[in-house]
C-alpha atoms as a PDB file:
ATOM      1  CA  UNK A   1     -25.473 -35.144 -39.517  1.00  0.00           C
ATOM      2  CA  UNK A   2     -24.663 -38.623 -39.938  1.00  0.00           C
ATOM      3  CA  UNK A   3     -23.612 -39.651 -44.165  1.00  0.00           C
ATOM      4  CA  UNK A   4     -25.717 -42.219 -45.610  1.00  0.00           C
ATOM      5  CA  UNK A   5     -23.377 -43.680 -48.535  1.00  0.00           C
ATOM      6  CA  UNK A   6     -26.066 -45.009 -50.508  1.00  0.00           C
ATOM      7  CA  UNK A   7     -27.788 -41.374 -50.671  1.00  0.00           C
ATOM      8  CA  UNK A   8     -24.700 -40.374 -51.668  1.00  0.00           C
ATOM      9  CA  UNK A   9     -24.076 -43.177 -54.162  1.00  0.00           C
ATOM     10  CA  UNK A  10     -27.573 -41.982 -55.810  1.00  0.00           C
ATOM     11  CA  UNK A  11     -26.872 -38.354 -56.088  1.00  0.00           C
ATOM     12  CA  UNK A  12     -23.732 -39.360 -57.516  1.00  0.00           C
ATOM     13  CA  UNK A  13     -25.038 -41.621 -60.174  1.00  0.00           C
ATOM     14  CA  UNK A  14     -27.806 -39.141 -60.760  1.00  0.00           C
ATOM     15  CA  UNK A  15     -25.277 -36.446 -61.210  1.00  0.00           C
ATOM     16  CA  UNK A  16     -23.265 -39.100 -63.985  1.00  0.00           C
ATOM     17  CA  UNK A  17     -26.127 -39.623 -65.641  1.00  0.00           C
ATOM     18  CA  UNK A  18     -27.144 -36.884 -66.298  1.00  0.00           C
ATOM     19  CA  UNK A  19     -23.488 -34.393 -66.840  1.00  0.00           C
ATOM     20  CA  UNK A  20     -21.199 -37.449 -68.148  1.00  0.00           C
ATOM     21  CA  UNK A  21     -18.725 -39.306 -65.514  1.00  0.00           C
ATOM     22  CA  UNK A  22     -16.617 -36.998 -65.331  1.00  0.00           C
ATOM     23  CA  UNK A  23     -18.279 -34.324 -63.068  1.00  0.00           C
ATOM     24  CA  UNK A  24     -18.785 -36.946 -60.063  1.00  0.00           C
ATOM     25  CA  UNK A  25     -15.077 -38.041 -60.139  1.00  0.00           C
ATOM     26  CA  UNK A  26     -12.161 -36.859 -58.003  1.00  0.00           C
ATOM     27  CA  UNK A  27      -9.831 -34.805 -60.451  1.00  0.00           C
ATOM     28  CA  UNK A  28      -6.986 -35.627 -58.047  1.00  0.00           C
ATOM     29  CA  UNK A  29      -7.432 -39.592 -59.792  1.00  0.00           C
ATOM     30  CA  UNK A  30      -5.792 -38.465 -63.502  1.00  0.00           C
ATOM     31  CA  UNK A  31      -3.678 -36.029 -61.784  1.00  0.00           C
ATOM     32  CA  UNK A  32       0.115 -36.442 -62.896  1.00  0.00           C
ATOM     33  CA  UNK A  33       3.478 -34.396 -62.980  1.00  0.00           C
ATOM     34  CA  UNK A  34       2.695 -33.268 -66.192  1.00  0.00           C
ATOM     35  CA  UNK A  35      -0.516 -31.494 -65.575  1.00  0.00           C
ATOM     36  CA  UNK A  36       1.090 -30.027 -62.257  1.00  0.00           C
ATOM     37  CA  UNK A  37       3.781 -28.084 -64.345  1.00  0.00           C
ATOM     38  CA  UNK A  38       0.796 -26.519 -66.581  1.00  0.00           C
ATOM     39  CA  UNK A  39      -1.007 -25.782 -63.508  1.00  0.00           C
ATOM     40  CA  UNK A  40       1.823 -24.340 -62.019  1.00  0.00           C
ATOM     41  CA  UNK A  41       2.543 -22.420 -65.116  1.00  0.00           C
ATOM     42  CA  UNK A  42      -0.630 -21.079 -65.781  1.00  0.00           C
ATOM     43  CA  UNK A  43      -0.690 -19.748 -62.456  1.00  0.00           C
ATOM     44  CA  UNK A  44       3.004 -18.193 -62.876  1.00  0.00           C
ATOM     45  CA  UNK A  45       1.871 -16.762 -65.703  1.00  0.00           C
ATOM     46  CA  UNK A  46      -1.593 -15.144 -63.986  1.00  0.00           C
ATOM     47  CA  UNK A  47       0.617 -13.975 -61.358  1.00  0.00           C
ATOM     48  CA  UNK A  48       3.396 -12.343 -63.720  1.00  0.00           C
ATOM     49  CA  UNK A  49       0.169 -10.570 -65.893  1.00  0.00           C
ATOM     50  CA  UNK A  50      -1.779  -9.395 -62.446  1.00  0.00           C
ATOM     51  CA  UNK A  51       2.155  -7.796 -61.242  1.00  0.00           C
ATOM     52  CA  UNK A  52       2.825  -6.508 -64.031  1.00  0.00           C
ATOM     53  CA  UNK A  53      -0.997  -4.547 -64.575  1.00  0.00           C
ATOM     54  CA  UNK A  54      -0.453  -3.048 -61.132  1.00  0.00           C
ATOM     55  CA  UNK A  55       2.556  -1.328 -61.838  1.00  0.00           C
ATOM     56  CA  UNK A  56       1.094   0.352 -65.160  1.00  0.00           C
ATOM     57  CA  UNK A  57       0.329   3.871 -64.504  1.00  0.00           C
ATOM     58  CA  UNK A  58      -3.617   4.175 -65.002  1.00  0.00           C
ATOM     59  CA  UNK A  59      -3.905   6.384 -68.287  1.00  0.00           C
ATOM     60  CA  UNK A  60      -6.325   8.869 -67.287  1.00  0.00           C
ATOM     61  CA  UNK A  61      -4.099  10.228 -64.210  1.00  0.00           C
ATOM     62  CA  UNK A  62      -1.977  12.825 -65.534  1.00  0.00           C
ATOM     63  CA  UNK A  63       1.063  13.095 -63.007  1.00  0.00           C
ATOM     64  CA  UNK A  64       3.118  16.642 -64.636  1.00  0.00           C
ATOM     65  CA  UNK A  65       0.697  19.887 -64.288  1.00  0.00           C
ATOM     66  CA  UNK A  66       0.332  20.853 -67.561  1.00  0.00           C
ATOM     67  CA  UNK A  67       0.767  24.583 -66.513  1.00  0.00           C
ATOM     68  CA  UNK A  68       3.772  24.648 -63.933  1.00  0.00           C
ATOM     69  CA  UNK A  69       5.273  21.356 -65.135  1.00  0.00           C
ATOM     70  CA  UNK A  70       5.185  20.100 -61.688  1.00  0.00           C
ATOM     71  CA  UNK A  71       5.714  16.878 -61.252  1.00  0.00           C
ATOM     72  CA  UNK A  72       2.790  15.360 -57.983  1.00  0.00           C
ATOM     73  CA  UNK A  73       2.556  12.200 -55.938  1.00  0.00           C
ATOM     74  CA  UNK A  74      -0.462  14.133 -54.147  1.00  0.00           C
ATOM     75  CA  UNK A  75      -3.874  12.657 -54.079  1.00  0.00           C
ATOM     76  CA  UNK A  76      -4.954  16.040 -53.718  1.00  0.00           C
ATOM     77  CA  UNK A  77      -3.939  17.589 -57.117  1.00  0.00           C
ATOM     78  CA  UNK A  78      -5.677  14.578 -58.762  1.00  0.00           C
ATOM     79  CA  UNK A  79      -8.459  16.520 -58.046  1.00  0.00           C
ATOM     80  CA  UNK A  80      -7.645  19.686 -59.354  1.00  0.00           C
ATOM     81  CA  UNK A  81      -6.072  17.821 -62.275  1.00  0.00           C
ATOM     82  CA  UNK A  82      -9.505  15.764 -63.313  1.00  0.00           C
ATOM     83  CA  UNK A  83     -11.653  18.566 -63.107  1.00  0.00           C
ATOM     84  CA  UNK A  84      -9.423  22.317 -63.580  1.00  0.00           C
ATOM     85  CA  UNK A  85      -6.361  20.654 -65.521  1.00  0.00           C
ATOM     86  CA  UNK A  86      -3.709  22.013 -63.119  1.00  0.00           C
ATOM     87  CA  UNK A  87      -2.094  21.181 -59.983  1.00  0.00           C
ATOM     88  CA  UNK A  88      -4.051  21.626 -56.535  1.00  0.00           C
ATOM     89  CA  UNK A  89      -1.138  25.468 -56.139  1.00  0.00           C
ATOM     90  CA  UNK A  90      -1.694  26.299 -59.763  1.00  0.00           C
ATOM     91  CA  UNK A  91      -5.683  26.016 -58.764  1.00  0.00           C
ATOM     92  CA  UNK A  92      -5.045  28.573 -56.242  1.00  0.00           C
ATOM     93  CA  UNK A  93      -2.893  30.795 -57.720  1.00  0.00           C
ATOM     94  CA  UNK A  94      -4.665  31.284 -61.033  1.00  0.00           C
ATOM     95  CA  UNK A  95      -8.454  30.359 -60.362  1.00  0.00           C
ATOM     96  CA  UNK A  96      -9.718  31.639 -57.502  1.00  0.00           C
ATOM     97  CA  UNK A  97      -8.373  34.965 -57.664  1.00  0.00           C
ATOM     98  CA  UNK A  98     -11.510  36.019 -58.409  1.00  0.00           C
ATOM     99  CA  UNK A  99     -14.949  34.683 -59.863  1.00  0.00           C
ATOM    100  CA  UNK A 100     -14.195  35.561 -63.147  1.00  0.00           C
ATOM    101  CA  UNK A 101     -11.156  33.695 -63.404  1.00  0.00           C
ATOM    102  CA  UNK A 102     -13.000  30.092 -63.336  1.00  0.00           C
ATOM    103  CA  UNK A 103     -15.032  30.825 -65.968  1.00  0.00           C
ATOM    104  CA  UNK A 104     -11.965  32.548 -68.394  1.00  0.00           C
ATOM    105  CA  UNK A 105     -10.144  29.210 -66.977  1.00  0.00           C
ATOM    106  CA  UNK A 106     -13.226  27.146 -68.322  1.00  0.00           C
ATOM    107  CA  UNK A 107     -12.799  28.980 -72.217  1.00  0.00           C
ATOM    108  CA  UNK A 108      -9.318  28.387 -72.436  1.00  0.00           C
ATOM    109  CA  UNK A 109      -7.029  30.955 -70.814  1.00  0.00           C
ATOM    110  CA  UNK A 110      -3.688  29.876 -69.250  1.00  0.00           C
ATOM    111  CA  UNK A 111      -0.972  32.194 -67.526  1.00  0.00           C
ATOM    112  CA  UNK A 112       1.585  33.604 -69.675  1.00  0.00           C
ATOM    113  CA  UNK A 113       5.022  31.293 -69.419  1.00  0.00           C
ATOM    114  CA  UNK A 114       6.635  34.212 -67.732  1.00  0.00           C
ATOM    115  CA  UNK A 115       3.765  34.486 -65.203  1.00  0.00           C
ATOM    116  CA  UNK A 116       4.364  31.140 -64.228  1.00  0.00           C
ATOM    117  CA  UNK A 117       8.087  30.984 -64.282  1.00  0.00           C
ATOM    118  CA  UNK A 118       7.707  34.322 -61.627  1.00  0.00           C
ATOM    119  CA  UNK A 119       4.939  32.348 -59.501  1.00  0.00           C
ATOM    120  CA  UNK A 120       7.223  29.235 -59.597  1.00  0.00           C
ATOM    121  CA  UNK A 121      10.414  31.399 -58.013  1.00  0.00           C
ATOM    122  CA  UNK A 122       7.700  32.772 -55.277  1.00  0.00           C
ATOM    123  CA  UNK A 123       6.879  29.083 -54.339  1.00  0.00           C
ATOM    124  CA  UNK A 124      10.425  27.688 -54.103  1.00  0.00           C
ATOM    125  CA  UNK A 125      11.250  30.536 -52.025  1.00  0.00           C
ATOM    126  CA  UNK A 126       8.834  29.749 -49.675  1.00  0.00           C
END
């Protein structure tokens, strides 16, 4: 497609006319060293803000199980921790024993601290 420069020259003028002179020109033309560094800065400063919110720990992913005080890098127990409060092993070990257990998990009940400590020397010997 071949440029005519007086079509151009009309949109252009059009454009002036009707959003002010500044939208049709070049913003290379006021451009200076000055300006650069703010640029420059305001982009250090995006990328330093952007970093930084990556490495925050999102707030509603509790890492520790609240019951065995594991500590879990596992996508898995994220699970298990949304929806049962407790690691993807506590899960196993406590709730599905039996039907019943889910629904005395849902009111409230928790293992006993010694139940838990005895559980917890069963899994590191494994």
């Amino acid at each position: 497609m071949k440029k005519d420069s007086n079509y151009i020259a009309a949109v252009e003028k059009a454009i002036a006319e009707k959003y002010g002179k500044e939208t049709v020109q070049d913003f290379r033309n006021d451009w200076d060293e000055k300006r650069e560094a703010e640029y420059l800065d305001q982009l250090k400063q995006k990328t330093k803000k952007a970093r930084k919110n990556k490495r925050q720990k999102p707030e509603h992913l509790e890492r520790n199980c609240p019951v065995c005080k594991t500590y879990s890098f596992s996508a898995q127990d994220d699970l298990y921790m949304n929806r049962f409060k407790c690691c993807r092993q506590c899960y196993i070990e406590y709730i599905t024993l039996s039907p019943t257990h889910e629904k005395k998990w849902q009111s409230g009940w928790r293992p006993s601290d010694a139940e838990v400590k005895k559980r917890m020397s069963i899994r590191r010997q494994k």
